[in-house]
Protein backbone atom coordinates (compact mmCIF):
# COMPACT_ATOMS: atom_id res chain seq x y z
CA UNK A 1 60.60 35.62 71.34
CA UNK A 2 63.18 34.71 73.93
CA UNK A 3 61.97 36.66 76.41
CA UNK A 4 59.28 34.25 77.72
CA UNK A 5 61.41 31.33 77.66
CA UNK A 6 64.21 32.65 79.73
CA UNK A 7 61.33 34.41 82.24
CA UNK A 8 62.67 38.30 81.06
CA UNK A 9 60.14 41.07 81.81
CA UNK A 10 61.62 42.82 78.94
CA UNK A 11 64.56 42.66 76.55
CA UNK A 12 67.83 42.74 79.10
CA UNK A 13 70.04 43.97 75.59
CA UNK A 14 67.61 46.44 73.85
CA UNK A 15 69.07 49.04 71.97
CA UNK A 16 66.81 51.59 73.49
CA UNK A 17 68.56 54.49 75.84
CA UNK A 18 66.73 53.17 79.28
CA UNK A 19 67.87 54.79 82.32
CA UNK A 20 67.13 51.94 84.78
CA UNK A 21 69.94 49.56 82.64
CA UNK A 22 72.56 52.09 82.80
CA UNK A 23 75.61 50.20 84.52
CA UNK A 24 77.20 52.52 86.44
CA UNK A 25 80.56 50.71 86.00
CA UNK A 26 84.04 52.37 86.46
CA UNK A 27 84.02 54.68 83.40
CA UNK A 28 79.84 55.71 83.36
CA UNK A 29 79.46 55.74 86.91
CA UNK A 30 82.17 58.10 87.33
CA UNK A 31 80.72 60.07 85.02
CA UNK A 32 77.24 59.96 86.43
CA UNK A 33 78.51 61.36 89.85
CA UNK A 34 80.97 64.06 88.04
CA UNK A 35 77.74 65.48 86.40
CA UNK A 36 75.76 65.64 89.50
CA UNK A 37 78.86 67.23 91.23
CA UNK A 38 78.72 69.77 88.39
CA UNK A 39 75.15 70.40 88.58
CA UNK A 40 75.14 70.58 92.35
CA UNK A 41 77.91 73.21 92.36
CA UNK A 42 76.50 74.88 89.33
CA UNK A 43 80.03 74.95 87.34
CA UNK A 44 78.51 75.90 84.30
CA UNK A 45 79.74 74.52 81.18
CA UNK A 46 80.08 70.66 80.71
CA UNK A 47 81.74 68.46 77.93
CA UNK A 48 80.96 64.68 77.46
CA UNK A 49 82.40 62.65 74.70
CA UNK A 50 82.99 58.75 74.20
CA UNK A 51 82.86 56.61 71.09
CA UNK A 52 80.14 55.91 69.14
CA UNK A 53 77.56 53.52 71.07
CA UNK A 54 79.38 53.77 74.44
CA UNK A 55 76.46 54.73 75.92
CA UNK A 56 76.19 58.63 76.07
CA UNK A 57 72.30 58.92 75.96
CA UNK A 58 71.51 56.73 78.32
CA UNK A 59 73.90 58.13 80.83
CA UNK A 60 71.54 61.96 80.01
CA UNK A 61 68.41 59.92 80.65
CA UNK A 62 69.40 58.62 83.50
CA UNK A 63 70.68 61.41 85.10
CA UNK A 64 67.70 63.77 84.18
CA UNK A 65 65.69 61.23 86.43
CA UNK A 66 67.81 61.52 89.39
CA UNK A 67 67.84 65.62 88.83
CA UNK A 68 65.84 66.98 91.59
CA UNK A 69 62.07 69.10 91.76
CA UNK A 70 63.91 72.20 92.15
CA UNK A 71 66.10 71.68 88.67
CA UNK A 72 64.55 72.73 85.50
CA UNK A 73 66.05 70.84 82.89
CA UNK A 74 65.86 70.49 78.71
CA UNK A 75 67.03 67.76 76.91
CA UNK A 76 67.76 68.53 73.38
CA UNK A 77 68.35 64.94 71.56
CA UNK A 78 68.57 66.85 67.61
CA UNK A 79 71.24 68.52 67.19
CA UNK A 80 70.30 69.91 63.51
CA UNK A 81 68.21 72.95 64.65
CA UNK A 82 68.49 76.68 63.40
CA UNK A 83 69.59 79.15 66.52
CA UNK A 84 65.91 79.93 66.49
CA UNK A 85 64.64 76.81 67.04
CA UNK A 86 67.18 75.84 69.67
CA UNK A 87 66.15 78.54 71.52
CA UNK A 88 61.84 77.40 71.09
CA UNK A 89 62.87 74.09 72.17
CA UNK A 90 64.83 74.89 75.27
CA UNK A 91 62.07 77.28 76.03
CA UNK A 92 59.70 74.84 75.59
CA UNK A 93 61.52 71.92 77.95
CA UNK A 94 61.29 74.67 80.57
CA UNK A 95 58.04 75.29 80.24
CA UNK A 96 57.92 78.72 79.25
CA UNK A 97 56.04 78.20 75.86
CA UNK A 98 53.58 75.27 74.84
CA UNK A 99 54.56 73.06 71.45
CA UNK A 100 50.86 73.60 70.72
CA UNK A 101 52.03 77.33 70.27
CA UNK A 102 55.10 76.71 68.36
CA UNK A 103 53.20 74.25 65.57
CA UNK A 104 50.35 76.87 65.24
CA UNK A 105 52.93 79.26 63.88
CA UNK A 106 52.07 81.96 66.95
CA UNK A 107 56.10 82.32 67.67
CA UNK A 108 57.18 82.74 63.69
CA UNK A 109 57.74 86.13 63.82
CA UNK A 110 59.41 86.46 67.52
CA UNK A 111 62.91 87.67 66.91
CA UNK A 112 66.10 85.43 68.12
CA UNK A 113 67.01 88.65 70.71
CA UNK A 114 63.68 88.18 71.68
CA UNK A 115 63.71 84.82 72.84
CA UNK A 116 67.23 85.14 74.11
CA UNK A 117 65.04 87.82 76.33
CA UNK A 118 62.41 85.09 77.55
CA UNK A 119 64.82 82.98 78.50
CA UNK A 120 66.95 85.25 80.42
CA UNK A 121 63.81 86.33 82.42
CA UNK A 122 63.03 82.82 82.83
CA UNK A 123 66.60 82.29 84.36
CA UNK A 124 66.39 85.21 86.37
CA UNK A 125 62.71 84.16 87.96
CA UNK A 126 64.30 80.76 89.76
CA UNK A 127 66.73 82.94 91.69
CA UNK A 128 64.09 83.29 94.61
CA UNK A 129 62.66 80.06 93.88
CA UNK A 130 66.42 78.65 94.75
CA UNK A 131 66.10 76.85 91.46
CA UNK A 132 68.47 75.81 88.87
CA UNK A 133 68.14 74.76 84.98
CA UNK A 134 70.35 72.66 83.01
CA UNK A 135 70.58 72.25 79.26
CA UNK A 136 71.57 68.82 78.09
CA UNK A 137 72.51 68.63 74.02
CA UNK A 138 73.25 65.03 72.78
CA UNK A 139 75.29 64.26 69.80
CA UNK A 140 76.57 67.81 70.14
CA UNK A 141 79.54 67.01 67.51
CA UNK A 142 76.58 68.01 64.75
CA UNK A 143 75.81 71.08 66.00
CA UNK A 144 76.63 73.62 63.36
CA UNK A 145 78.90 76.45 64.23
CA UNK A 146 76.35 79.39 64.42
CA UNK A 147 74.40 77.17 66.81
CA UNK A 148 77.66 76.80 68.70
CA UNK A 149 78.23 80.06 69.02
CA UNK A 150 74.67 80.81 69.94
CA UNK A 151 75.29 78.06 72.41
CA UNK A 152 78.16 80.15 73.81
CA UNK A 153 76.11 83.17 74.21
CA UNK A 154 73.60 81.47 76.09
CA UNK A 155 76.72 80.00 78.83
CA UNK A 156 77.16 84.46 79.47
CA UNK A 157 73.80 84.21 80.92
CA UNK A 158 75.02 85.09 84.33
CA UNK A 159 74.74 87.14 87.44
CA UNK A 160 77.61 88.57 89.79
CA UNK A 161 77.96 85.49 91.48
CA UNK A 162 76.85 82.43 89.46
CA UNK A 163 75.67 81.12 86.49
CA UNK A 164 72.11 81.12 85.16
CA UNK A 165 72.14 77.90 82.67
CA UNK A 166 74.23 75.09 83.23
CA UNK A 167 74.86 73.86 79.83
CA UNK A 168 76.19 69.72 79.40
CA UNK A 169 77.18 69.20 75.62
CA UNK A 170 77.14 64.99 75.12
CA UNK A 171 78.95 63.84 71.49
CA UNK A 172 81.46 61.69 70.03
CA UNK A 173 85.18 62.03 70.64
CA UNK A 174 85.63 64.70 67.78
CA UNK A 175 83.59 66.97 69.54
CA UNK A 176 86.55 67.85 71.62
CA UNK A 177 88.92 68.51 68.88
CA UNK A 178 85.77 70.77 67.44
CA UNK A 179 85.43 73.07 69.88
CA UNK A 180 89.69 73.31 69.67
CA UNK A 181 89.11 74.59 66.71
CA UNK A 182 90.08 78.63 66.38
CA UNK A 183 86.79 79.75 65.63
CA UNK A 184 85.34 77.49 69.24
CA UNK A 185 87.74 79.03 71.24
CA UNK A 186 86.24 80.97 73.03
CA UNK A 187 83.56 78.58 74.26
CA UNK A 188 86.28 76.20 74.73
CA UNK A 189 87.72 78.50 77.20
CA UNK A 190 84.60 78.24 79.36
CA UNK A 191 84.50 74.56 79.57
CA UNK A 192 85.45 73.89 83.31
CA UNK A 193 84.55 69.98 83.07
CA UNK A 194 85.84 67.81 80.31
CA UNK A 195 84.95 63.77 80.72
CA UNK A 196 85.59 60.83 78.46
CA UNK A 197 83.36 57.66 78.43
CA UNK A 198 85.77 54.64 78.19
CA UNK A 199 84.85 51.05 76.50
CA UNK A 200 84.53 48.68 79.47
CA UNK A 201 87.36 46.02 80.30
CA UNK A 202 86.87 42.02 79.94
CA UNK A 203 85.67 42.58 83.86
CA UNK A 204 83.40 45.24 83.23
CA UNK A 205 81.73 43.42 80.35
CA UNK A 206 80.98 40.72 82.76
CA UNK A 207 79.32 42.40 85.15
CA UNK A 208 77.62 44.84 82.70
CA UNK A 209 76.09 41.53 81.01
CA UNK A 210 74.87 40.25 84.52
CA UNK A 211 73.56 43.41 85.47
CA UNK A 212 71.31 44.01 82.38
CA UNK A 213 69.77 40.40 83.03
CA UNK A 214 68.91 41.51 86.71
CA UNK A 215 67.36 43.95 85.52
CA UNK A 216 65.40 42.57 82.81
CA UNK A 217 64.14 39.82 85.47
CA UNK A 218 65.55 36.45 84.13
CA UNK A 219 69.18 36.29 85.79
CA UNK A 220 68.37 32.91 87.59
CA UNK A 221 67.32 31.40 84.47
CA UNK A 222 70.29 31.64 81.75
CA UNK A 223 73.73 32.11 82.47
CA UNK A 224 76.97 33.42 79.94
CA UNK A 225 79.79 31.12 80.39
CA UNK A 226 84.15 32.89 81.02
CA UNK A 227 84.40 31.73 77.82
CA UNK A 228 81.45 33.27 76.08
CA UNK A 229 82.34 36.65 78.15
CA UNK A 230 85.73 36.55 76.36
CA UNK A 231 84.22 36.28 72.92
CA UNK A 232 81.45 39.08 73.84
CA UNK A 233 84.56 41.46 74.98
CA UNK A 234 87.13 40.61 72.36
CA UNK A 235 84.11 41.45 69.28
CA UNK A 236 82.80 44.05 70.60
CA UNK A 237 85.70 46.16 72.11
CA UNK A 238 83.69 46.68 75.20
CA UNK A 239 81.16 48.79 73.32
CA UNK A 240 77.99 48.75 75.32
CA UNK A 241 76.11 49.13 71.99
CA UNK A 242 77.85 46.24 70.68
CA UNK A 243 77.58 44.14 73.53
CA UNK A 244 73.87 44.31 73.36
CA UNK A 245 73.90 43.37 70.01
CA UNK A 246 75.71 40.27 70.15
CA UNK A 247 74.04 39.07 73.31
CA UNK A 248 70.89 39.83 71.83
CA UNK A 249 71.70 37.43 69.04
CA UNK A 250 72.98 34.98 71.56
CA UNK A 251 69.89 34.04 74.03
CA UNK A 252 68.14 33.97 70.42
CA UNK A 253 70.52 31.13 69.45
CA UNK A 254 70.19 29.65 73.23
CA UNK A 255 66.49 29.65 72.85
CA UNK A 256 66.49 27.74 69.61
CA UNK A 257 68.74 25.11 70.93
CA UNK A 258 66.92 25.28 74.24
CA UNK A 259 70.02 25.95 76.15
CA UNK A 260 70.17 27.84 79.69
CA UNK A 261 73.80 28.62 79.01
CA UNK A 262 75.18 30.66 76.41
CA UNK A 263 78.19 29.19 75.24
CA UNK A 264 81.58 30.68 73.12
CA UNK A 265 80.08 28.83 70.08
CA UNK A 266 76.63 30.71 70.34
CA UNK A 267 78.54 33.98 70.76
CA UNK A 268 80.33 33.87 67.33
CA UNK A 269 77.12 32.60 65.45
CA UNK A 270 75.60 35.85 66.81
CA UNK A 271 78.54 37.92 65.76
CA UNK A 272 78.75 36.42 62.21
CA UNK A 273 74.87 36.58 61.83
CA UNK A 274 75.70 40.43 62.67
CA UNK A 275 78.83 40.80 60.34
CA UNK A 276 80.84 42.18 63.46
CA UNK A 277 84.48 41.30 62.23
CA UNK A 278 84.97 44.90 61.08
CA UNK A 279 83.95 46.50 64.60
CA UNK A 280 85.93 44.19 66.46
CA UNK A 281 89.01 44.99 64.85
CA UNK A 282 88.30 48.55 65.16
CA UNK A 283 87.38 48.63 68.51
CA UNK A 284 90.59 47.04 69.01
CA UNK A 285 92.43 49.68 67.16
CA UNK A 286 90.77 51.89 69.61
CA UNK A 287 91.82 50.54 72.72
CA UNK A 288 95.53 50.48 70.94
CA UNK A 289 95.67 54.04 70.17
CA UNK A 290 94.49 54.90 74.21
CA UNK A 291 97.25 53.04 75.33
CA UNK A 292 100.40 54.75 77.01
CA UNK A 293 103.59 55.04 76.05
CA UNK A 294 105.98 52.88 76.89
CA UNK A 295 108.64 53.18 79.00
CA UNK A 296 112.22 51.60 78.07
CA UNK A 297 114.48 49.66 79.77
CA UNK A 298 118.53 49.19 78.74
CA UNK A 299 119.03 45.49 76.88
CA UNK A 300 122.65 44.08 76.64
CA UNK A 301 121.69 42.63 73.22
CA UNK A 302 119.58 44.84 71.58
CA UNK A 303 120.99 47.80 72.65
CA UNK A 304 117.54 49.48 74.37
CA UNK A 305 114.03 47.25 74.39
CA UNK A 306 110.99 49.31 75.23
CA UNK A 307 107.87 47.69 77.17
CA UNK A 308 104.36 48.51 78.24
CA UNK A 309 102.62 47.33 80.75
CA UNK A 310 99.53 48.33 79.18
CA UNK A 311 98.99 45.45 76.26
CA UNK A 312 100.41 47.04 72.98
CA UNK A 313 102.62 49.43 71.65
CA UNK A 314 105.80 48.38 73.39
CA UNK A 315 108.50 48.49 70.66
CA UNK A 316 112.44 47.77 70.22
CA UNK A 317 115.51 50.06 69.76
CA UNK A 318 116.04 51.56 66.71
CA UNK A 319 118.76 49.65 65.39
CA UNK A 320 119.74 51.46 62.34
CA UNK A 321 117.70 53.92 59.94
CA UNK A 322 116.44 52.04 57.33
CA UNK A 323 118.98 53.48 54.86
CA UNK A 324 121.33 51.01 57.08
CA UNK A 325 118.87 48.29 57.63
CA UNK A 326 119.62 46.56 53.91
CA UNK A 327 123.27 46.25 54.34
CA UNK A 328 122.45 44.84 58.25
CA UNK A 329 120.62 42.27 56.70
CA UNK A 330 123.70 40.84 54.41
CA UNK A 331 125.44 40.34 58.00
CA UNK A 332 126.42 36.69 58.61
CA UNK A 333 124.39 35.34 61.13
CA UNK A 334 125.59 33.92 64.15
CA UNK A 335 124.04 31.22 66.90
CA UNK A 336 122.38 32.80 69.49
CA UNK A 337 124.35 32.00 72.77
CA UNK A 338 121.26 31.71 75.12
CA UNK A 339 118.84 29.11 74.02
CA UNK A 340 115.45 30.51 72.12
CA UNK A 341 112.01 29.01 72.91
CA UNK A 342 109.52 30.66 70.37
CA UNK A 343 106.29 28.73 71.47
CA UNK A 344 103.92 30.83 71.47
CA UNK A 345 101.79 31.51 74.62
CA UNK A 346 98.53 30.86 72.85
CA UNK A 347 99.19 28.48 69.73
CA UNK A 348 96.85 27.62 67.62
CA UNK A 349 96.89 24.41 66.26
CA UNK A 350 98.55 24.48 62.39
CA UNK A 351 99.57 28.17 63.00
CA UNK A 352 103.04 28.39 62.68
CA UNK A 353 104.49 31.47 64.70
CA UNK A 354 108.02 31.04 64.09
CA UNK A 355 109.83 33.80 61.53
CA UNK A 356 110.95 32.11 58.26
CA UNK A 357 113.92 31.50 57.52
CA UNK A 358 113.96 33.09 54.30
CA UNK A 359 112.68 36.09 55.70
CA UNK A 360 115.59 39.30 55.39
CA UNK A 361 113.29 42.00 56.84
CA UNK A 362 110.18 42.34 59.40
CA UNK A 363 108.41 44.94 61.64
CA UNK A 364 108.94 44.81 65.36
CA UNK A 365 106.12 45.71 66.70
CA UNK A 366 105.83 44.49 70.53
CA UNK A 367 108.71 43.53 73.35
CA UNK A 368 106.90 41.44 76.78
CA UNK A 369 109.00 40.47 79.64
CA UNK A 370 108.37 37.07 79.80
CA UNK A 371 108.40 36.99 83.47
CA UNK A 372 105.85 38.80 84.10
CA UNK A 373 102.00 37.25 84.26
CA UNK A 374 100.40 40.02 82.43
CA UNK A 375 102.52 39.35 79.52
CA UNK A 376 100.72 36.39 77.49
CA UNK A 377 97.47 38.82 77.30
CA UNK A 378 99.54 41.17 76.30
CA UNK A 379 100.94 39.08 73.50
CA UNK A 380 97.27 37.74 72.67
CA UNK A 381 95.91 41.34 72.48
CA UNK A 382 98.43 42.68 70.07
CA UNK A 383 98.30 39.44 68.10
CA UNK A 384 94.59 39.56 67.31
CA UNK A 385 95.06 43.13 66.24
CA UNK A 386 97.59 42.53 64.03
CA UNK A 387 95.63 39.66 62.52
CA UNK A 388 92.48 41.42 62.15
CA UNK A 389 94.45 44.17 60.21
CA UNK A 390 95.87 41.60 58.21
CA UNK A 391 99.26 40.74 59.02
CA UNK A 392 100.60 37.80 59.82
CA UNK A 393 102.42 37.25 63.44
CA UNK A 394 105.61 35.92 64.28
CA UNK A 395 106.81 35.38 67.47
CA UNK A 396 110.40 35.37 68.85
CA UNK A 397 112.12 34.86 72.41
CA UNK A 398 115.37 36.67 73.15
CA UNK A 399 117.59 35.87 76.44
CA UNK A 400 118.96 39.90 77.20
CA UNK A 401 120.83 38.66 79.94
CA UNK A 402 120.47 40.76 83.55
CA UNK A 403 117.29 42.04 81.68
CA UNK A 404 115.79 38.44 81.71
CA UNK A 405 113.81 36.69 78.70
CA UNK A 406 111.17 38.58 76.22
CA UNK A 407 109.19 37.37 73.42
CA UNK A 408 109.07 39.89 70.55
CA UNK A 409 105.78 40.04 68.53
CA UNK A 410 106.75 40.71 64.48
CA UNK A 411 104.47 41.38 61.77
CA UNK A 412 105.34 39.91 57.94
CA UNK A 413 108.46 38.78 56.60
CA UNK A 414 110.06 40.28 54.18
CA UNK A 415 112.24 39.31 51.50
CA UNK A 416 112.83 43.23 50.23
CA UNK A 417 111.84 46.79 51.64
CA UNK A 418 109.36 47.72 49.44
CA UNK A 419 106.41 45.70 50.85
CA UNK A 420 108.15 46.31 54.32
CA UNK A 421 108.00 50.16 54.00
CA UNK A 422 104.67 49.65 52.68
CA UNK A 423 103.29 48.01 55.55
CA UNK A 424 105.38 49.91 58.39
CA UNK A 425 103.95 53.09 57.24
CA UNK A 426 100.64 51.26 57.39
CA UNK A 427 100.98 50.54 60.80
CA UNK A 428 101.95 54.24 61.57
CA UNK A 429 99.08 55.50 60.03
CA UNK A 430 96.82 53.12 62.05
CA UNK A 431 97.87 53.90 65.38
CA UNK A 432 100.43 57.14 65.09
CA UNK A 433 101.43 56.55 68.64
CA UNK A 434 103.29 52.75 67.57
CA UNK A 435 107.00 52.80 68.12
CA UNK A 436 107.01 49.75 65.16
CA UNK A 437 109.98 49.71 63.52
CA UNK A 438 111.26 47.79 60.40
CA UNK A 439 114.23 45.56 61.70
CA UNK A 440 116.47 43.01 59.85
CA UNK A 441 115.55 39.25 61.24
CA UNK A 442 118.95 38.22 62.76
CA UNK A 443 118.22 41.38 64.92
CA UNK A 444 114.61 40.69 65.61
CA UNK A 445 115.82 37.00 66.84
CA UNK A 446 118.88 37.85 68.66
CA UNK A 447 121.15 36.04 66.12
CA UNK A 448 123.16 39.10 65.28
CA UNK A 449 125.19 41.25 67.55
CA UNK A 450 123.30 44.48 67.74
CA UNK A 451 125.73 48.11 68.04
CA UNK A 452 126.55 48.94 70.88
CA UNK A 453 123.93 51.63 72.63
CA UNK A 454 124.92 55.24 72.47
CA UNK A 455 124.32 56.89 76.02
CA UNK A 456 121.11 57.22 76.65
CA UNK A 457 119.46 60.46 75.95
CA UNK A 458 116.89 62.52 77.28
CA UNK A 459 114.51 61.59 74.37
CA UNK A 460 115.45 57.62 75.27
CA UNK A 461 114.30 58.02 78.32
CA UNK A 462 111.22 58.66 77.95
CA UNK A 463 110.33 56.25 75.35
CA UNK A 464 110.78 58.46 72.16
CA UNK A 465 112.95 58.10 69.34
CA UNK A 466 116.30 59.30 69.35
């Protein structure tokens, strides 16, 4: 509909796995040349995984056109086949056996051992040819184990110096703890190449958008505002799949208001019109749980304050067990020395981000140096996590002296620890890796003294609870 409005030769966001729109970005073009390095040096056994929609097949299509004449290859895209008819199809990809031969019924009664055979004398014929053959097997996480292990059987297809089939298993990010399993491990063991696709960054998605309307012919004629690019990120979680979805929707809204630039307001009527709140806050929760550990540094006030420089995760001290954390909280309070500025870095207009007073108990979730630039996305990141979970955000500044200022980022106030609990262990169970810690709110502010820090340990050192 839009297409011949905006000039497009074709849809620049279809869902469809073409090879020509693959962007070969950080994440999928490393991947692209990792596979051809594999294939080139014939390393034998290949594992691909990524999320769901992070574009996996389209990576196998476009590298099966950029396979050369002297590389047989067989792409199997259904991954719920019987050992026997895994074997039929990769036979027939080669070229060995017709389909026309398989649907007539003429290969019904050909044993498994006997097409293991074929195949092997198949594999063995392209050694003087100074030919190769590859096996590709998308969405391999639904293979069942008997085709696995058939699958394993095939990778001993060898002679004394290299392998015969180079097999390339593509599925989502469970695949790897599959083949971890006890019963996998011994085709784990001959994995030599393990890759993970990553979501694309806020930069990425930028230049993935623009490259997808070069492509589709119509770049000069409609543009995505910074702004609209931000949205397009932030719902999608800089799932490719995703992305094409919403931007899909979007020159569909720009075409009915006859626009030439898609705007932030455009974006968000495509991602309601989709019902994308629930991805986006998943996606998030995705990009939390890939984040690094942080790394602490020593606080006069509170004792130890932990940051990342990643976006999220970065957590306080532990500054009782939670067995001590009532009787902390019936502490007088005391004015905080150094002065406290608790505007946030990105208010909102009527969104109050300052703890309540009333408030005995909260969950410190996030410490950010203040100082530092990268610090207000930082803050903005873990914020519209938290939010999307459902938790409401407080922010608080704390003066630590040599250590300079940070803002703490809390989630809920609590006036007892049952609904704190509650939603701490909440939080753990989201993203295991989270240092968040149910604190009393003089100690989340800075308006109690904290204890003074035992020596640092090991274990303290490197981030981890005591």
């Amino acid at each position: 509909m839009y297409e011949r409005y905006y000039g497009f030769a074709e849809k620049p966001f279809s869902l469809t796995p073409d090879p020509k729109f693959l962007y070969r970005g950080q994440s999928h073009g490393n991947a692209f040349d990792l596979l051809q390095y594999a294939i080139r040096r014939r390393e034998g056994f290949i594992v691909v995984t990524g999320d769901i929609g992070t574009g996996k097949t389209t990576l196998c299509r476009a590298l099966l056109e950029q396979i050369d004449r002297n590389t047989f290859t067989a792409l199997v895209l259904n991954p719920f086949l019987t050992e026997e008819d895994l074997l039929k199809r990769i036979l027939q990809d080669f070229g060995v056996i017709s389909r026309e031969e398989i649907k007539a019924g003429r290969l019904a009664r050909v044993s498994k051992q006997e097409l293991v055979d074929t195949l092997y004398d198949f594999l063995l014929g392209l050694i003087p040819l100074k030919a190769s053959a590859v096996l590709i097997i998308d969405e391999a996480q639904n293979l069942p184990l008997p085709v696995l292990e058939q699958i394993r059987i095939l990778s001993n297809l060898e002679t004394d110096k290299e392998k015969l089939l180079q097999i390339i298993l593509v599925g989502q990010l469970e695949l790897q703890s599959q083949l971890r399993s006890p019963n996998l491990r011994q085709l784990d063991q001959r994995v030599s190449i393990r890759y993970e696709l990553k979501p694309l960054d806020r930069e990425a998605v930028a230049a993935y958008v623009a490259h997808r309307l070069a492509i589709a012919g119509g770049a000069a004629s409609v543009s995505f505002t910074a702004d609209a690019l931000t949205r397009v990120h932030r719902l999608s979680g800089g799932i490719p799949r995703l992305i094409n979805l919403i931007c899909d929707r979007a020159l569909l809204a720009g075409f009915s208001a006859h626009a030439t630039q898609i705007t932030p307001e455009m974006i968000m009527r495509a991602a309601e019109s989709l019902d994308l709140p629930a991805p986006a806050a998943a996606s998030a929760l995705a990009r939390l749980t890939r984040l690094k550990r942080p790394a602490p540094v020593a606080a006069a006030l509170a004792g130890m304050m932990v940051s990342s420089a990643l976006a999220v995760g970065a957590t306080a001290y532990v500054y009782q067990r939670f067995a001590g954390v009532a009787q902390a909280a019936s502490m007088p309070a005391r004015a905080e020395t150094p002065a406290r500025d608790v505007t946030p870095p990105h208010a909102q207009p009527g969104v109050d981000r300052t703890l309540p007073a009333d408030a005995a108990l909260t969950i410190l979730v996030g410490s950010y140096p203040i100082a530092e630039s990268s610090s207000a996305g930082d803050v903005r990141a873990l914020t519209d996590w938290l939010e999307a979970a459902g938790f409401r955000v407080f922010y608080a500044d704390v003066n630590l002296g040599s250590q300079g200022r940070w803002r703490r980022v809390l989630a809920g106030a609590y006036a007892d620890s049952t609904q704190a609990l509650g939603d701490a262990a909440r939080l753990k169970t989201a993203v295991p890796s989270s240092d968040a810690r149910i604190v009393t709110s003089g100690f989340a502010t800075g308006t109690i003294p904290a204890p003074s820090p035992e020596p640092e340990t090991g274990a303290q050192r490197s981030g981890l609870e005591p």
